[in-house]
C-alpha atoms as a PDB file:
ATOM      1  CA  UNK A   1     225.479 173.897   0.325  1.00  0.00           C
ATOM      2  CA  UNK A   2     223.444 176.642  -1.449  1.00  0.00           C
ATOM      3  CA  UNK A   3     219.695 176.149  -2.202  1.00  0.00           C
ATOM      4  CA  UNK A   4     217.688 178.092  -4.474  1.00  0.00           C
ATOM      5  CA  UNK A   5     214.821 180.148  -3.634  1.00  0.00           C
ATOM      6  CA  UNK A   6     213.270 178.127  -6.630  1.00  0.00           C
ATOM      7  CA  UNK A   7     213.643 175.223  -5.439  1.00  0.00           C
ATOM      8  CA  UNK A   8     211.928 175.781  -2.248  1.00  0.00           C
ATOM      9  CA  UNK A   9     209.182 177.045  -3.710  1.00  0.00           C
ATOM     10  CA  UNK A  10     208.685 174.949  -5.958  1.00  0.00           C
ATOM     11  CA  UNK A  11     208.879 172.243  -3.047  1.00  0.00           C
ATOM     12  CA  UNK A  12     206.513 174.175  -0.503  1.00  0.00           C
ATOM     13  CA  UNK A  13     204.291 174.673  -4.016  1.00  0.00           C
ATOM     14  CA  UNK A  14     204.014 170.832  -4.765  1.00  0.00           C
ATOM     15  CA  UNK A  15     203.082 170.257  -0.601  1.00  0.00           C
ATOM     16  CA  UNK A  16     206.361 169.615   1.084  1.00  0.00           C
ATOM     17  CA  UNK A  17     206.144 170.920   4.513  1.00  0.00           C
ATOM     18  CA  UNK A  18     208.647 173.293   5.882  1.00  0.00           C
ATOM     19  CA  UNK A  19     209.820 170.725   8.261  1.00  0.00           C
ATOM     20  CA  UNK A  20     209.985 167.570   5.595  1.00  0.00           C
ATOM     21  CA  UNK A  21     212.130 170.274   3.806  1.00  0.00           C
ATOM     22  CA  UNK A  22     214.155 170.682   6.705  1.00  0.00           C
ATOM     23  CA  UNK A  23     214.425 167.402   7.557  1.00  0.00           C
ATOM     24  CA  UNK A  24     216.368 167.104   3.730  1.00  0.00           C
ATOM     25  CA  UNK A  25     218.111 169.862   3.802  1.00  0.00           C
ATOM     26  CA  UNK A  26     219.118 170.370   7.430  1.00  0.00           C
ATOM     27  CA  UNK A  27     221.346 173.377   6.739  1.00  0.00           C
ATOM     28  CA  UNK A  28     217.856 175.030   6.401  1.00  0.00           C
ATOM     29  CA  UNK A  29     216.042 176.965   8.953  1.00  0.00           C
ATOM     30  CA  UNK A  30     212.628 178.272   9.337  1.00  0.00           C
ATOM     31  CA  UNK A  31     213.914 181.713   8.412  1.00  0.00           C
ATOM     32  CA  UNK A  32     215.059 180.361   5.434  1.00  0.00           C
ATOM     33  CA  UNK A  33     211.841 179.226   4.316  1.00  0.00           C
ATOM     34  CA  UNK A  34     210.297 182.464   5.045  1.00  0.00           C
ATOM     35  CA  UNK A  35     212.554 184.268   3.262  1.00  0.00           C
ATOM     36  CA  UNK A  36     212.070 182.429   0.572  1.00  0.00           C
ATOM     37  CA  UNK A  37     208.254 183.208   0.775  1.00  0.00           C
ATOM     38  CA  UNK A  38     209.288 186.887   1.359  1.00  0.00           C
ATOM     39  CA  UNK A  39     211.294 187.342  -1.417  1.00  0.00           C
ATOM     40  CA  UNK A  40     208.754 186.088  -3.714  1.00  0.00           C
ATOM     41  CA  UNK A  41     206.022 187.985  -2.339  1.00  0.00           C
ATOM     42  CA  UNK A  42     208.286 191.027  -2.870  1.00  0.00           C
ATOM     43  CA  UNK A  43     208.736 189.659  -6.470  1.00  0.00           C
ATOM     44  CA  UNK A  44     205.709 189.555  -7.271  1.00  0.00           C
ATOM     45  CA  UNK A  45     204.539 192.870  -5.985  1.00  0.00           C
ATOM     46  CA  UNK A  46     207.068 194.362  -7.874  1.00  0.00           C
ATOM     47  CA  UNK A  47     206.213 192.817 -11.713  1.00  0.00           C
ATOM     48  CA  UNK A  48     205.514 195.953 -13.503  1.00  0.00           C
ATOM     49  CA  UNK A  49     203.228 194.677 -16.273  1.00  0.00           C
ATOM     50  CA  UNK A  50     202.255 196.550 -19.203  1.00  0.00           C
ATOM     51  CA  UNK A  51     198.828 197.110 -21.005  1.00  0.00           C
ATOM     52  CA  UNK A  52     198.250 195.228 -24.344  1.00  0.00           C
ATOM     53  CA  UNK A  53     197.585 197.612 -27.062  1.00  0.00           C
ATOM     54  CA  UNK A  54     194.054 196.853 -28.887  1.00  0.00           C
ATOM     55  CA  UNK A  55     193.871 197.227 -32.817  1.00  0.00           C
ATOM     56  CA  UNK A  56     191.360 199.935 -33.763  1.00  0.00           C
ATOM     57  CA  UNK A  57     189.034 199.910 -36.692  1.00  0.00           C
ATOM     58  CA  UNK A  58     191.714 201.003 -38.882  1.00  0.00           C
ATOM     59  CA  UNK A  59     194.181 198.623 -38.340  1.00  0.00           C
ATOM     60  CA  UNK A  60     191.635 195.602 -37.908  1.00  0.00           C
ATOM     61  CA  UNK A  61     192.299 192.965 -40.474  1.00  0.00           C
ATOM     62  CA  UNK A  62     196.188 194.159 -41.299  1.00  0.00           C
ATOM     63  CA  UNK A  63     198.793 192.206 -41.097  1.00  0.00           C
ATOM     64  CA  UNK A  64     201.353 193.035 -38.206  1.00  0.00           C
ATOM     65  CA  UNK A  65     204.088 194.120 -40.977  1.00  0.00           C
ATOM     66  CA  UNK A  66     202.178 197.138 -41.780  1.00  0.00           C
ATOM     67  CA  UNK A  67     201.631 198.072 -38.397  1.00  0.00           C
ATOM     68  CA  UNK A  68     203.852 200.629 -36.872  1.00  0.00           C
ATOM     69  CA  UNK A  69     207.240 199.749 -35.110  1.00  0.00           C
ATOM     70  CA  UNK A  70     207.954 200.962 -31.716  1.00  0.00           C
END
């Protein structure tokens, strides 16, 4: 049976512990959970995210139509 790396995160993030979590889902290990916690951490270090452009003077009070299109 597969589990997804969702899932246990979203169960360790609600307060499951790793071992009631094992306890359902014996095909689980320790170094699943882990991984699980890994891969996320990996996840998130590697969200690129990009700035939000402000409106200068000029284009204050447009609406976005008349903006330019990128």
């Amino acid at each position: 049976m597969r589990v997804a790396v969702a899932d246990v995160l979203g169960w360790l993030a609600t307060g499951i512990s790793h071992g009631e979590i094992i306890s359902d889902y014996p095909e689980l290990t320790e170094d699943d959970i882990r991984a699980c916690l890994a891969y996320a951490a990996d996840r998130e270090r590697r969200l690129l995210t990009a700035p939000i452009p402000t409106l200068s003077r000029r284009t204050a009070g447009k609406d976005s139509s008349s903006l330019p299109q990128r």
